[in-house]
Protein backbone atom coordinates (compact mmCIF):
# COMPACT_ATOMS: atom_id res chain seq x y z
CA UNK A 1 170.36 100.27 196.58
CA UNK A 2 168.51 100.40 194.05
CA UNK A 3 165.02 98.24 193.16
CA UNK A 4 164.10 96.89 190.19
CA UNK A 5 159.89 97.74 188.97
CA UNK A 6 158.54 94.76 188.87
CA UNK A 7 156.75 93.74 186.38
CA UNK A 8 153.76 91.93 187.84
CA UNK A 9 151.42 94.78 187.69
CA UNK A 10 151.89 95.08 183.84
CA UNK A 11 151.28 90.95 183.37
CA UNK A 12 148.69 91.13 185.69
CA UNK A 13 146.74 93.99 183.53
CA UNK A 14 147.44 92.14 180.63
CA UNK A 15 145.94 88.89 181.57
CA UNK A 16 143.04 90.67 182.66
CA UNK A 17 142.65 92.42 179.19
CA UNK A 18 142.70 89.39 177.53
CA UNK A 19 140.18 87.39 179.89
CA UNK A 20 137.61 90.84 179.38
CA UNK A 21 138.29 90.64 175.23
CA UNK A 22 137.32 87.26 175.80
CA UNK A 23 134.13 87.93 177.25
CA UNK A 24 133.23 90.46 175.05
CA UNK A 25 134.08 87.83 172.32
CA UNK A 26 132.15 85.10 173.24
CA UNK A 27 129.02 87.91 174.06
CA UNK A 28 129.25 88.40 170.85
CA UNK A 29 129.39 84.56 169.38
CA UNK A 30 126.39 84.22 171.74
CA UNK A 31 124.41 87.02 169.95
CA UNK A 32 125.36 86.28 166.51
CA UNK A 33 124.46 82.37 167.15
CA UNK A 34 121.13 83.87 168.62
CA UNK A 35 120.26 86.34 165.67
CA UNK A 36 120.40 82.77 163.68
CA UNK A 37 118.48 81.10 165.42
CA UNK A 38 115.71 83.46 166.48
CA UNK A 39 112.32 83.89 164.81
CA UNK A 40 111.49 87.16 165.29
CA UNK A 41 113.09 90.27 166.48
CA UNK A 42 111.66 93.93 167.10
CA UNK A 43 112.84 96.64 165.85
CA UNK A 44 112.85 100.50 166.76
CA UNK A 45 112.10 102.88 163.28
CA UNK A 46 111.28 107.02 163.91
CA UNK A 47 108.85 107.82 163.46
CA UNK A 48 106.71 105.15 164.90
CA UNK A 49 104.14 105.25 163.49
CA UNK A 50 105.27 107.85 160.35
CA UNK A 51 101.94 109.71 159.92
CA UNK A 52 101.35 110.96 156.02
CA UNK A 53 98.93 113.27 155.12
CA UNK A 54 97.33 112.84 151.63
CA UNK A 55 95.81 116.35 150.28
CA UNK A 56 94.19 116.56 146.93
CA UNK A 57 96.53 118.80 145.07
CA UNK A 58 98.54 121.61 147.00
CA UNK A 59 96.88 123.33 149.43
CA UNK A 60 93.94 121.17 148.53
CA UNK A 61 91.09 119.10 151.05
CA UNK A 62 92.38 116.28 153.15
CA UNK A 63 91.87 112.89 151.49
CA UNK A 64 93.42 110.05 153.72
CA UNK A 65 95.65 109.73 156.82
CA UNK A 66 98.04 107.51 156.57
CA UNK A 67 99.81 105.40 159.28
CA UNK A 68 102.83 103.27 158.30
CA UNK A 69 104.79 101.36 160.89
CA UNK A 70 107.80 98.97 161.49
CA UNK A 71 107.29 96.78 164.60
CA UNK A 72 110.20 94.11 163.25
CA UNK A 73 111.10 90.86 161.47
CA UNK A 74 110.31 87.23 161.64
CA UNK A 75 111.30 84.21 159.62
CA UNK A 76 108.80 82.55 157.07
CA UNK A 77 106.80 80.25 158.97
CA UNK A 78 108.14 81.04 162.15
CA UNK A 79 110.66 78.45 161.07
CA UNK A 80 114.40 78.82 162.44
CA UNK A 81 115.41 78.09 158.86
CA UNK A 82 112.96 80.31 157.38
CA UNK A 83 113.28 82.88 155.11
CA UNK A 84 113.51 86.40 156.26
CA UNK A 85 110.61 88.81 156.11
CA UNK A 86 110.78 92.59 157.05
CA UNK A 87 107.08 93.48 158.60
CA UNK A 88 105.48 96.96 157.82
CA UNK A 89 101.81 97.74 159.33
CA UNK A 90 99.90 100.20 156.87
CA UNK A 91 96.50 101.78 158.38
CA UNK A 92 94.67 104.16 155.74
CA UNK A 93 91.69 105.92 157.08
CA UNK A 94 89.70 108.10 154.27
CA UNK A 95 88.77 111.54 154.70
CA UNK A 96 87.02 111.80 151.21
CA UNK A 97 83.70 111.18 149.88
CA UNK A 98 84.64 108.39 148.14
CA UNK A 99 86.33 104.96 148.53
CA UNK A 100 90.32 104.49 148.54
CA UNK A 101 91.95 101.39 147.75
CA UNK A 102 95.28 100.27 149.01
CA UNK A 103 96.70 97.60 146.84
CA UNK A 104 100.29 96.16 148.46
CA UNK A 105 100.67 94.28 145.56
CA UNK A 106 101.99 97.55 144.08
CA UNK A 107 104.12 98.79 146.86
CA UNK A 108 107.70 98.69 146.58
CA UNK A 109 110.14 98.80 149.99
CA UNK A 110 113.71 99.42 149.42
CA UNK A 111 116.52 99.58 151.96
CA UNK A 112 119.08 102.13 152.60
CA UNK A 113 121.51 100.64 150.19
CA UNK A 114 118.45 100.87 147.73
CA UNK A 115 118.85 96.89 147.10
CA UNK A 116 114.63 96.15 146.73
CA UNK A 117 112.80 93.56 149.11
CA UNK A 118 110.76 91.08 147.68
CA UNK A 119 106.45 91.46 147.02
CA UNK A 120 104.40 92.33 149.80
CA UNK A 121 102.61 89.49 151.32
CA UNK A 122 99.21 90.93 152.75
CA UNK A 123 96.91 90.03 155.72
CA UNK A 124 94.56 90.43 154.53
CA UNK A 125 95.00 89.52 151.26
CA UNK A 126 94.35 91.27 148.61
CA UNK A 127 93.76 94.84 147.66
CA UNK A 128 92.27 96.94 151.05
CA UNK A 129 89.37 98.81 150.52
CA UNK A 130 88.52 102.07 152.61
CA UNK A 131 85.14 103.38 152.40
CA UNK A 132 84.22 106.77 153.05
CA UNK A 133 84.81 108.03 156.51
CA UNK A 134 86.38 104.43 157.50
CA UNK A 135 89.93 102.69 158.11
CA UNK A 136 91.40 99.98 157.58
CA UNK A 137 94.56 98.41 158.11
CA UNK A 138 96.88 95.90 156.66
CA UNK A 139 100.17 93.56 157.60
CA UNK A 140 102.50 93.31 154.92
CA UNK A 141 105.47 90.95 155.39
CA UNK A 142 108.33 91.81 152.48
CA UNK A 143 110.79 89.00 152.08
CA UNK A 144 114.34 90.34 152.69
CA UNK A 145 116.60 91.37 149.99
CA UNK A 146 118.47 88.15 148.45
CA UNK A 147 122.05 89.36 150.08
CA UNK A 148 120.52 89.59 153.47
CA UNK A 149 119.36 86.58 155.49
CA UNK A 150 120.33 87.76 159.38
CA UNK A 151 117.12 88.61 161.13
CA UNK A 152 118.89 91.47 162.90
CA UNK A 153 119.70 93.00 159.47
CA UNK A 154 122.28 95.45 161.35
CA UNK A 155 123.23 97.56 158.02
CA UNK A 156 119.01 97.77 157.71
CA UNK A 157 119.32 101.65 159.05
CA UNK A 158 116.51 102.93 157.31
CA UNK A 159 113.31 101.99 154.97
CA UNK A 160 111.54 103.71 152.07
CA UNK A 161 108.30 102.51 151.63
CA UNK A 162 105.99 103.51 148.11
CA UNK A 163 102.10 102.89 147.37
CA UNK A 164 99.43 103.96 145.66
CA UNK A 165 96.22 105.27 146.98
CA UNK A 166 93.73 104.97 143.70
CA UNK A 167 90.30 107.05 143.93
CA UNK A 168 88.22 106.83 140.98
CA UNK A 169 89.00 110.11 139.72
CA UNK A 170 92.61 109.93 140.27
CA UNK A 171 95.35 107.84 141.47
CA UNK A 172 97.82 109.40 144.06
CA UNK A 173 101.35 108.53 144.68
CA UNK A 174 102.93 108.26 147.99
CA UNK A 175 106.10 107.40 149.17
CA UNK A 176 107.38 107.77 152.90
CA UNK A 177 111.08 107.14 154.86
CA UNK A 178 111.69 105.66 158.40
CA UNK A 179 114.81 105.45 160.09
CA UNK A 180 115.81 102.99 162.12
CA UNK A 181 117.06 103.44 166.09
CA UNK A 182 119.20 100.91 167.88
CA UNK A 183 118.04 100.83 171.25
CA UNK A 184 120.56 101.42 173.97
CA UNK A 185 122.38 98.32 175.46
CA UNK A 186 123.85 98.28 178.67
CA UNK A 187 126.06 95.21 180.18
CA UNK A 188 127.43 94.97 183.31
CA UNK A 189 128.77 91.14 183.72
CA UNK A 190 130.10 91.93 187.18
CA UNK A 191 133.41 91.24 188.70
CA UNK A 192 136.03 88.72 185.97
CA UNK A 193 138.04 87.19 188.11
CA UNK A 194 141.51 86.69 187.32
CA UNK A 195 143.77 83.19 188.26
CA UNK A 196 146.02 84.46 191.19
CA UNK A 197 146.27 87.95 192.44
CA UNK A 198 145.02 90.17 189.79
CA UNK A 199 142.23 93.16 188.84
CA UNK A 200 138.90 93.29 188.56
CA UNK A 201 137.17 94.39 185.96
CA UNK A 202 133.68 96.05 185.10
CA UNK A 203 132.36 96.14 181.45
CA UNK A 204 129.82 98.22 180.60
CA UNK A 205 128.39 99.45 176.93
């Protein structure tokens, strides 16, 4: 005689399907809620720090180092409601015999889509100063571009900063890329139980 295949084993692999897209779903509701919410987040740019180095002319003596990095984002006022701000640390150290200024006032950031952030705002404020033989460094917070107001900015894949180092003899043009690098994320909620006999099932990204 011949058995019917029952169809259990299909239903049952269904049903577990659907409970694991569930998860997933509501991992994901739980991360965009907290992305809303949050007041800061870090983020991973290459390279970190970008290291630039200013020569007078081709071939030319060394005149500055520069450091530029991009340790993240926070909301205005560490408010949840606040606006978002992109933050870029800028160290300058001169190599010349006379001083560099750093104005970020007159840098421009602009995101991979090219859309332009808002005006630096500096700590400290105002334009930075290098003297001979020093560094110095700055924190410049640029407010996000007007379309953009998630803190994880997940189309943000890359940043290209420009500034101005003036000398008094000249002023020299700079401008300098990072990429950004989403770090690896790895979930393992464990067993999902199904109602009645059923799989088990392991997710993992």
């Amino acid at each position: 005689m011949m058995r019917r295949p029952s169809s259990a084993a299909p239903t049952r692999a269904l049903f577990g399907r659907a409970v694991l897209g569930r998860t997933f779903l509501g991992l994901g509701l739980l991360a965009l809620v907290a992305g809303c919410r949050a007041t800061s987040v870090a983020y991973r740019f290459t390279p970190s720090p970008l290291e630039a180095i200013v020569q007078d002319g081709s071939g030319g003596p060394v005149v500055a180092r520069v450091l530029v990095g991009v340790p993240g984002a926070e909301r205005e006022g560490r408010r949840t409601d606040g606006y978002p701000l992109l933050v870029v640390r800028v160290r300058v150290e001169n190599k010349a015999d006379e001083e560099l200024v750093f104005d970020p006032a007159r840098a421009v950031l602009v995101g991979p889509d090219l859309a332009e952030f808002g005006r630096a705002r500096a700590t400290p404020d105002g334009p930075l100063r290098v003297a001979p033989g020093a560094a110095e460094g700055a924190l410049l917070r640029f407010p996000f571009p007007r379309d953009t107001r998630d803190l994880d900015a997940p189309l943000l894949t890359g940043v290209n900063l420009q500034f101005e180092l003036e000398r008094p003899s000249r002023t020299l043009e700079l401008s300098v890329t990072l990429e950004r690098n989403e770090p690896e994320v790895i979930y393992d909620p464990g067993p999902a139980f199904t109602f009645g006999p059923g799989y088990y099932y392991y997710g993992r990204w």
